[in-house]
Protein backbone atom coordinates (compact mmCIF):
# COMPACT_ATOMS: atom_id res chain seq x y z
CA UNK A 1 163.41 145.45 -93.90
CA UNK A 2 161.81 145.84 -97.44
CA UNK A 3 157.78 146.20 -97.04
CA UNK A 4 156.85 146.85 -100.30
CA UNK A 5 153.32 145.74 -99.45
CA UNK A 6 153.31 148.19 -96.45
CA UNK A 7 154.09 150.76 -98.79
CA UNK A 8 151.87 149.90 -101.59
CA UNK A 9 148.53 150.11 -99.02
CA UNK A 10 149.80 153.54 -98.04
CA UNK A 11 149.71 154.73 -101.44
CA UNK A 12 146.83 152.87 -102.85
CA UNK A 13 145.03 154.85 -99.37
CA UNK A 14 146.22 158.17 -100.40
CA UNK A 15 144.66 160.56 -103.47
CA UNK A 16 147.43 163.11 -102.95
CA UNK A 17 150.97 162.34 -102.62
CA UNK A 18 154.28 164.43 -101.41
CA UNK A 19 157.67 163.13 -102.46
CA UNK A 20 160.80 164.57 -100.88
CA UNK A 21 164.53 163.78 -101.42
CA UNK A 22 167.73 164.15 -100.21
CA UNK A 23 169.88 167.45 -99.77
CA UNK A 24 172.16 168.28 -102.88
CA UNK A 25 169.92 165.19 -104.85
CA UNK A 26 171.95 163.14 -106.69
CA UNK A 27 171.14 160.30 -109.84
CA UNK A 28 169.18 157.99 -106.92
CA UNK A 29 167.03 160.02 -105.17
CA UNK A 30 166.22 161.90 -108.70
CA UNK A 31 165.65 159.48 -110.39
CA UNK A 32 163.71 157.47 -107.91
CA UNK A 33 161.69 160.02 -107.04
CA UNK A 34 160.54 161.00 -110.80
CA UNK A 35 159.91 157.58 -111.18
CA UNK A 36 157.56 157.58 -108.25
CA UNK A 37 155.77 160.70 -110.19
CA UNK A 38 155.40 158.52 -112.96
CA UNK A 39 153.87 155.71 -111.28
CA UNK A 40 151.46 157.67 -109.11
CA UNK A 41 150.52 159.68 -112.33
CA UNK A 42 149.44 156.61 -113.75
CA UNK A 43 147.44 155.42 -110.51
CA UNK A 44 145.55 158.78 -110.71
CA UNK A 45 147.01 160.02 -107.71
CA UNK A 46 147.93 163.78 -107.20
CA UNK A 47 151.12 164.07 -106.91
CA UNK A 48 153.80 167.10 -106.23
CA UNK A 49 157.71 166.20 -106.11
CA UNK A 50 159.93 168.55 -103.36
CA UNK A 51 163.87 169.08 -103.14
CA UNK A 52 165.54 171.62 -101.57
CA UNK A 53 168.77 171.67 -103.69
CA UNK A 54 169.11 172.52 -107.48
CA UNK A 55 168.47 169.48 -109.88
CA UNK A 56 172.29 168.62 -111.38
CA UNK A 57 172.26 169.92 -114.74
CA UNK A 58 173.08 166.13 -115.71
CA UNK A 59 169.81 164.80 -114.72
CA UNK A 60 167.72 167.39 -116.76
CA UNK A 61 166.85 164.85 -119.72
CA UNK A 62 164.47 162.99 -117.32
CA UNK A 63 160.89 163.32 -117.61
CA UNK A 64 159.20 165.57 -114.56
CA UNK A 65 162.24 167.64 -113.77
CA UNK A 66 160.49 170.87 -114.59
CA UNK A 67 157.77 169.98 -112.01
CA UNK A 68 160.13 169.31 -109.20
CA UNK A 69 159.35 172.50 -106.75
CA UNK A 70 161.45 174.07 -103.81
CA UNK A 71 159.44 173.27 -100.18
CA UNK A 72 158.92 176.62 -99.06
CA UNK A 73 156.54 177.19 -102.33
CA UNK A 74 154.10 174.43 -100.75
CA UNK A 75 150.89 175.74 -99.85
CA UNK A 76 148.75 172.54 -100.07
CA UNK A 77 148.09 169.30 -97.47
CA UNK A 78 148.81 165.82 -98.95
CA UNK A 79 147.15 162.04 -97.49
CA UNK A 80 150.98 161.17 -97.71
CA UNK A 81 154.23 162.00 -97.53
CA UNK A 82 156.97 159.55 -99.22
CA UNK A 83 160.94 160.19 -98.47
CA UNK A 84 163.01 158.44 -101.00
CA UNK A 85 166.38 157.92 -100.64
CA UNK A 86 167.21 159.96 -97.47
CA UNK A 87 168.73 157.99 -94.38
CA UNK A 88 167.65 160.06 -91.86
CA UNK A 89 164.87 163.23 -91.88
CA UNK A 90 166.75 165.69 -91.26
CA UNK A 91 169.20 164.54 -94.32
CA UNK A 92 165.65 166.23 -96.35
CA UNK A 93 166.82 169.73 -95.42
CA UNK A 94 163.70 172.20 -95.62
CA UNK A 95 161.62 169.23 -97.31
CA UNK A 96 161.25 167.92 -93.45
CA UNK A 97 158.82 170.58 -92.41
CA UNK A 98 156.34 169.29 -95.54
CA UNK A 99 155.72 165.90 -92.97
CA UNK A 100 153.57 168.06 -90.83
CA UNK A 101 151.33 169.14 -93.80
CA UNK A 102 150.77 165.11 -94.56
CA UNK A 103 148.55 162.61 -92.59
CA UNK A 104 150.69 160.06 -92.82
CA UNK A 105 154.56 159.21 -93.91
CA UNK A 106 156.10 156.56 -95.68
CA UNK A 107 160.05 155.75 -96.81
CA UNK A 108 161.81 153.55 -99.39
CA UNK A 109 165.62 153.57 -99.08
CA UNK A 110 168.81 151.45 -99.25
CA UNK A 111 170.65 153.26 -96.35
CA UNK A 112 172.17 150.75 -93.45
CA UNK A 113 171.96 153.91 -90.77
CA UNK A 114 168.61 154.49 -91.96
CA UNK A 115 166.24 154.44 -88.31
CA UNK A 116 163.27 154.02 -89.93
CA UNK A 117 161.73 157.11 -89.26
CA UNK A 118 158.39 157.20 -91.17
CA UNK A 119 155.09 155.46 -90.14
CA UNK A 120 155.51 152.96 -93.08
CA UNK A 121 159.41 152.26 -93.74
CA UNK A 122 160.90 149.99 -96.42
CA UNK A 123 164.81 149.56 -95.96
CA UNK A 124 167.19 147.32 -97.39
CA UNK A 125 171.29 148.39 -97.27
CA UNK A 126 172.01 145.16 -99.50
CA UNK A 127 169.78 146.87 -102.13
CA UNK A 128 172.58 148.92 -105.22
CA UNK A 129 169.98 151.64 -104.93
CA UNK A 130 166.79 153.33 -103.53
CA UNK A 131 165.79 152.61 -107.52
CA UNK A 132 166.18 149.11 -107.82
CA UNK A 133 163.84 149.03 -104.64
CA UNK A 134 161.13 151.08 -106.57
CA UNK A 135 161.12 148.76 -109.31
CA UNK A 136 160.09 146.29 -106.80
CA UNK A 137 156.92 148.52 -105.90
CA UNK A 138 155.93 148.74 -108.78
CA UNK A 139 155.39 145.12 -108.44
CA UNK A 140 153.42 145.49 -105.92
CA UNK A 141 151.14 148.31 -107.27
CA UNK A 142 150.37 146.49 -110.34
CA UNK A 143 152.54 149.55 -112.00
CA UNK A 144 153.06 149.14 -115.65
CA UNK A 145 156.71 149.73 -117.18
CA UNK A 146 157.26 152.92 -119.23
CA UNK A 147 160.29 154.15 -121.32
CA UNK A 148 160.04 157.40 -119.63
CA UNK A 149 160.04 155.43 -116.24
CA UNK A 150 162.75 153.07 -117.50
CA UNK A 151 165.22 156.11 -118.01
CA UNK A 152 164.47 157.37 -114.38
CA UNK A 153 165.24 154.28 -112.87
CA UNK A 154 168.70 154.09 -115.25
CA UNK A 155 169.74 157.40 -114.07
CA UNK A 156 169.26 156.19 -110.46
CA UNK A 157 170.68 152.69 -110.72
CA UNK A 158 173.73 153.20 -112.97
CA UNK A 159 174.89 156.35 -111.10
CA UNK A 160 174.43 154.67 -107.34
CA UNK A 161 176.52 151.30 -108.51
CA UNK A 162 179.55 153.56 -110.09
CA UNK A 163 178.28 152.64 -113.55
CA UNK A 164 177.59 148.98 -112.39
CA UNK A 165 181.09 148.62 -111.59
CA UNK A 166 180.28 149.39 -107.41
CA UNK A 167 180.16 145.97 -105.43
CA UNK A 168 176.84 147.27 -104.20
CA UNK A 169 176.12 145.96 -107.91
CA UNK A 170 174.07 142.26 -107.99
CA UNK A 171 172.10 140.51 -109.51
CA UNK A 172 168.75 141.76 -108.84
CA UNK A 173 170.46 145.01 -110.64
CA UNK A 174 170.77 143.22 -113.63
CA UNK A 175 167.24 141.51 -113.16
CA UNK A 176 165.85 145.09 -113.04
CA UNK A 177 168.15 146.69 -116.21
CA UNK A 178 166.90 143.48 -117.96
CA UNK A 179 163.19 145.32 -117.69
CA UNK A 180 164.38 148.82 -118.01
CA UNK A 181 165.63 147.52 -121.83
CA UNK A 182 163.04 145.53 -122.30
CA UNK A 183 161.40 148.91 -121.98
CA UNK A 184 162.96 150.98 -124.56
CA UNK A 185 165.80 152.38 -122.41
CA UNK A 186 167.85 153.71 -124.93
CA UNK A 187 170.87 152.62 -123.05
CA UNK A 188 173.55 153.91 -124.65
CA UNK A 189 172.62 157.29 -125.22
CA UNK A 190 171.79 157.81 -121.67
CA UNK A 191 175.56 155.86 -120.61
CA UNK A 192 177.10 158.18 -123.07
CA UNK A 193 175.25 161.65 -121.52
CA UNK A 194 175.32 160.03 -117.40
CA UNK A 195 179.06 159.11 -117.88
CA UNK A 196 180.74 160.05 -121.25
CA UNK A 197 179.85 163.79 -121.59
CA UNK A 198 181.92 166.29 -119.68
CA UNK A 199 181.48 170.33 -119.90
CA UNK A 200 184.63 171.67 -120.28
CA UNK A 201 183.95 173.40 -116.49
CA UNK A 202 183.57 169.79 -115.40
CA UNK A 203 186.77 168.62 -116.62
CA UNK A 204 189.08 171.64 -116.10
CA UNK A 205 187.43 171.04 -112.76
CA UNK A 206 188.66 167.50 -112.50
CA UNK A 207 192.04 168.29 -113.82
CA UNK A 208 192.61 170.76 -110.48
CA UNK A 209 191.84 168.45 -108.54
CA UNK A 210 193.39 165.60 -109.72
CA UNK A 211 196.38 168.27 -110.04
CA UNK A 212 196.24 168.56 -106.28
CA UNK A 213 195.69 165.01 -105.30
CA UNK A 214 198.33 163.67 -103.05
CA UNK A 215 198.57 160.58 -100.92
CA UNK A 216 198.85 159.64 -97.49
CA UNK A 217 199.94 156.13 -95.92
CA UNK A 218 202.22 155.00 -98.32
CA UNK A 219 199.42 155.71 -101.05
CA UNK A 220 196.68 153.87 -99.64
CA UNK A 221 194.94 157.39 -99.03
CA UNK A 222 194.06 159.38 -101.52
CA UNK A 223 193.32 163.15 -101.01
CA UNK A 224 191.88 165.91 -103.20
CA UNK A 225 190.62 169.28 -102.18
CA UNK A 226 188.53 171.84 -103.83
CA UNK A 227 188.55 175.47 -103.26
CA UNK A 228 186.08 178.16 -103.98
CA UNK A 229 188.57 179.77 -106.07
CA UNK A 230 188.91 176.35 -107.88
CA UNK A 231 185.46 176.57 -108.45
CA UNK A 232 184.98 180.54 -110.11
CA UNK A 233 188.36 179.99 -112.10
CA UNK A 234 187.36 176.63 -113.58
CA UNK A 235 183.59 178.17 -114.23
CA UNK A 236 182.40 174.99 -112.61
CA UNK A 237 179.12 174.82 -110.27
CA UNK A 238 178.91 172.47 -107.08
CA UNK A 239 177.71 169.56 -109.29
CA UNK A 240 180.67 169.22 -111.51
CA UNK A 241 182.06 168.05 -108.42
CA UNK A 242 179.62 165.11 -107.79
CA UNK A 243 181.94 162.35 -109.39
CA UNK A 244 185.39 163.31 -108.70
CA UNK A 245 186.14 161.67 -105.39
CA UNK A 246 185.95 158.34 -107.56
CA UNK A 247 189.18 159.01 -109.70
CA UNK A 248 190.79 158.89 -106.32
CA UNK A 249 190.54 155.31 -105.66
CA UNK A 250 192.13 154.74 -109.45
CA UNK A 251 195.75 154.40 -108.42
CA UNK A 252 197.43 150.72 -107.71
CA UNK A 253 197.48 150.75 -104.38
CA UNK A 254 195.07 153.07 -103.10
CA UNK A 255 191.96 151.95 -100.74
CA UNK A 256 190.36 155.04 -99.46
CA UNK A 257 190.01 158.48 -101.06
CA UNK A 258 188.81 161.31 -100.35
CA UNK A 259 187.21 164.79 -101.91
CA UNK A 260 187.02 168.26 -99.70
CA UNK A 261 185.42 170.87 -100.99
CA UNK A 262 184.62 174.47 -99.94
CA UNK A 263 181.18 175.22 -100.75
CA UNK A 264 178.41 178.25 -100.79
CA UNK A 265 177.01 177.36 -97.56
CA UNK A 266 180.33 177.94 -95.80
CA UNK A 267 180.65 174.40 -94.79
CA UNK A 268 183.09 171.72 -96.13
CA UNK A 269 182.11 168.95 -98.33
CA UNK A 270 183.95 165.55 -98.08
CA UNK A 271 183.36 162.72 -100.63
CA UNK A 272 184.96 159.77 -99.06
CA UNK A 273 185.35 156.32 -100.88
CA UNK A 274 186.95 152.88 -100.47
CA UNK A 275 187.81 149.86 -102.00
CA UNK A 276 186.72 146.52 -100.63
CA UNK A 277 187.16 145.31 -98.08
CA UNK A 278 187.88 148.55 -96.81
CA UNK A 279 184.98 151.00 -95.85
CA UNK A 280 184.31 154.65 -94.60
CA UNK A 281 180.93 154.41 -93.31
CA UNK A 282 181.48 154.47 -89.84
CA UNK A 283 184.14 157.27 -90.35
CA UNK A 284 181.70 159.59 -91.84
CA UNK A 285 179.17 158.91 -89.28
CA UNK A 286 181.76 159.49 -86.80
CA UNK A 287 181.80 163.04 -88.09
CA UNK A 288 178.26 163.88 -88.29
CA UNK A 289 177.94 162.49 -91.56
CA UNK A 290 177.06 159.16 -93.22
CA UNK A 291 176.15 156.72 -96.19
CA UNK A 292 177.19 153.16 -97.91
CA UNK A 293 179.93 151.14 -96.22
CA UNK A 294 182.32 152.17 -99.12
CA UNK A 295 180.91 155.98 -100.51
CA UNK A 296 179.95 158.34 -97.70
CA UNK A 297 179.63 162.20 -96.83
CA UNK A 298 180.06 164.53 -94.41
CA UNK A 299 179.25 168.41 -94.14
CA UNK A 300 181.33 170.38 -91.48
CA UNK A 301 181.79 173.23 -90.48
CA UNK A 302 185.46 175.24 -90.07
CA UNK A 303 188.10 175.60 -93.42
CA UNK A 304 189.67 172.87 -95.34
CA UNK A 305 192.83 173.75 -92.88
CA UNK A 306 191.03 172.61 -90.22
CA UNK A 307 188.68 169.77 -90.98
CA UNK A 308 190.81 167.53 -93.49
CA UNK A 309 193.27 166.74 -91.43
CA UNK A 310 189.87 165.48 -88.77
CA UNK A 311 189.10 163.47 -91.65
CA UNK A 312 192.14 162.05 -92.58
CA UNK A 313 192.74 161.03 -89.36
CA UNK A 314 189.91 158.96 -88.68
CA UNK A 315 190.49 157.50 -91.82
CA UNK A 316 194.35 156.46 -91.51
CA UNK A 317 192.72 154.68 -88.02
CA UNK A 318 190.03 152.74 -89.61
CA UNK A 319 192.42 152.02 -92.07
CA UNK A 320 194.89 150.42 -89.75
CA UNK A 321 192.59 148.90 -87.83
CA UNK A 322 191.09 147.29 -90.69
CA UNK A 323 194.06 146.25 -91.93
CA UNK A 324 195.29 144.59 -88.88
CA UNK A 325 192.23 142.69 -88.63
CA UNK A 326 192.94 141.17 -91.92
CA UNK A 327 196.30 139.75 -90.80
């Protein structure tokens, strides 16, 4: 349920604010959570921005990124602590353990799994991201527009809805990239750097995997993995992975794909995505992981021998179950 007002009082209550995001941050919960800098900035509030996981190099034009900080540096107490983005608490990694230095806790996020687990919570899964939401407090703090704030919210909104082509994507998303132009976004600068530019890590990196794709269920899977070794021989980091999973849903016929990747923490990535009205939510939370009905994750532990074929299983079930139902 969206409480924007809720929200708004919290802040409005507060001098000193904490922000946190999600583990291994993406476009939303970056750009969301700048934003939020912005805004509080301009209220006069004090104001410190926490992620556990490095920035994607992608994201580095926004303004604020600099200041973002690592949680165990925190020495300080805030009035209030404000999770953007993150389903659950724990999905916050190390930035959890910052709630007990804050009076009180607050949440804005577009998660359907998300419990509602701060003291002032506003949630709405039909929302195309946790930054269309924060355009709406704005609203409600009597928050003026920026450019700088405009490019935050881009980077959020445009990378959450697949480049407005997700069907997440409405028209309250257009409503709100109506007043992110109206702004000075410089629109398609930031398309061409969010979506055009590749490294040449990042696309060697998407050729090996798109190299090793191969399909299950008569092509309506679609499976990619990533190795370590992938990784180091295609100089790529972790990021240059963050997109890939979508090329998997590219080929006629396909409804789910999927993305496993080995990664420095020993664990196994998986990207999974679907094409409506197929979804892989409840797969992923299945499997200790979660997200949006059609783009989900899940971290697990054990090789790529031994968790995609987990994976894949559960998701050749839904599939046929989902299919029969539409008979």
């Amino acid at each position: 349920m969206r409480d924007p007002a809720g929200i708004a009082a919290a802040i409005q209550a507060a001098e000193s604010v904490c922000v946190c995001g999600h583990v291994n941050p993406d476009g939303d919960a970056v750009g969301s959570a700048l934003a939020m800098r912005l805004i509080l900035m301009g209220m006069g509030k004090k104001v410190r921005v926490f992620f556990q996981d490095k920035i994607p190099d992608y994201l580095s034009f926004l303004t604020g990124v600099d200041d973002i900080r690592k949680p165990e540096t925190n020495t300080e107490r805030y009035d209030l602590f404000l999770a953007l983005d993150s389903s659950e608490a724990i999905r916050m990694g190390a930035c959890v353990q910052l709630m007990k230095c804050c009076t009180r806790t607050a949440q804005i996020d577009h998660h359907g799994t998300n419990p509602g687990y701060a003291d002032v919570n506003s949630i709405d899964a039909d929302a195309s991201a946790t930054s269309t939401l924060i355009r709406e407090q704005m609203a409600a703090l009597g928050a003026p527009m920026t450019k700088e704030i405009a490019e935050c919210l881009y980077a959020g909104i445009s990378t959450d809805t697949g480049n407005f082509s997700f069907d997440c994507t409405d028209a309250e998303t257009f409503r709100v990239m109506g007043d992110l132009v109206e702004a000075g976004l410089p629109l398609t600068e930031l398309n061409m750097r969010l979506f055009r530019e590749k490294s040449m890590p990042q696309l060697k990196l998407l050729g090996r995997a798109i190299e090793k794709m191969h399909y299950e269920e008569n092509g309506r899977i679609s499976v990619m993995t990533l190795t370590e070794q992938d990784f180091r021989e295609c100089g790529a980091l972790a990021e240059h992975a963050d997109m890939i999973v979508n090329y998997g849903l590219e080929t006629i016929g396909t409804k789910m794909a999927m993305l496993a990747r080995e990664s420095d923490d020993g664990k196994i990535k998986f990207s999974l995505r679907a094409r409506a009205p197929w979804t892989v939510d409840d797969v992923a939370s299945r499997l200790g992981g979660g997200g949006h009905a059609r783009a989900a994750g899940i971290n697990m532990d054990g090789t790529l021998e031994s968790t995609v074929p987990l994976v894949l299983a559960a998701m050749t079930e839904k599939l046929r179950n989902e299919a029969e139902g539409q008979e």
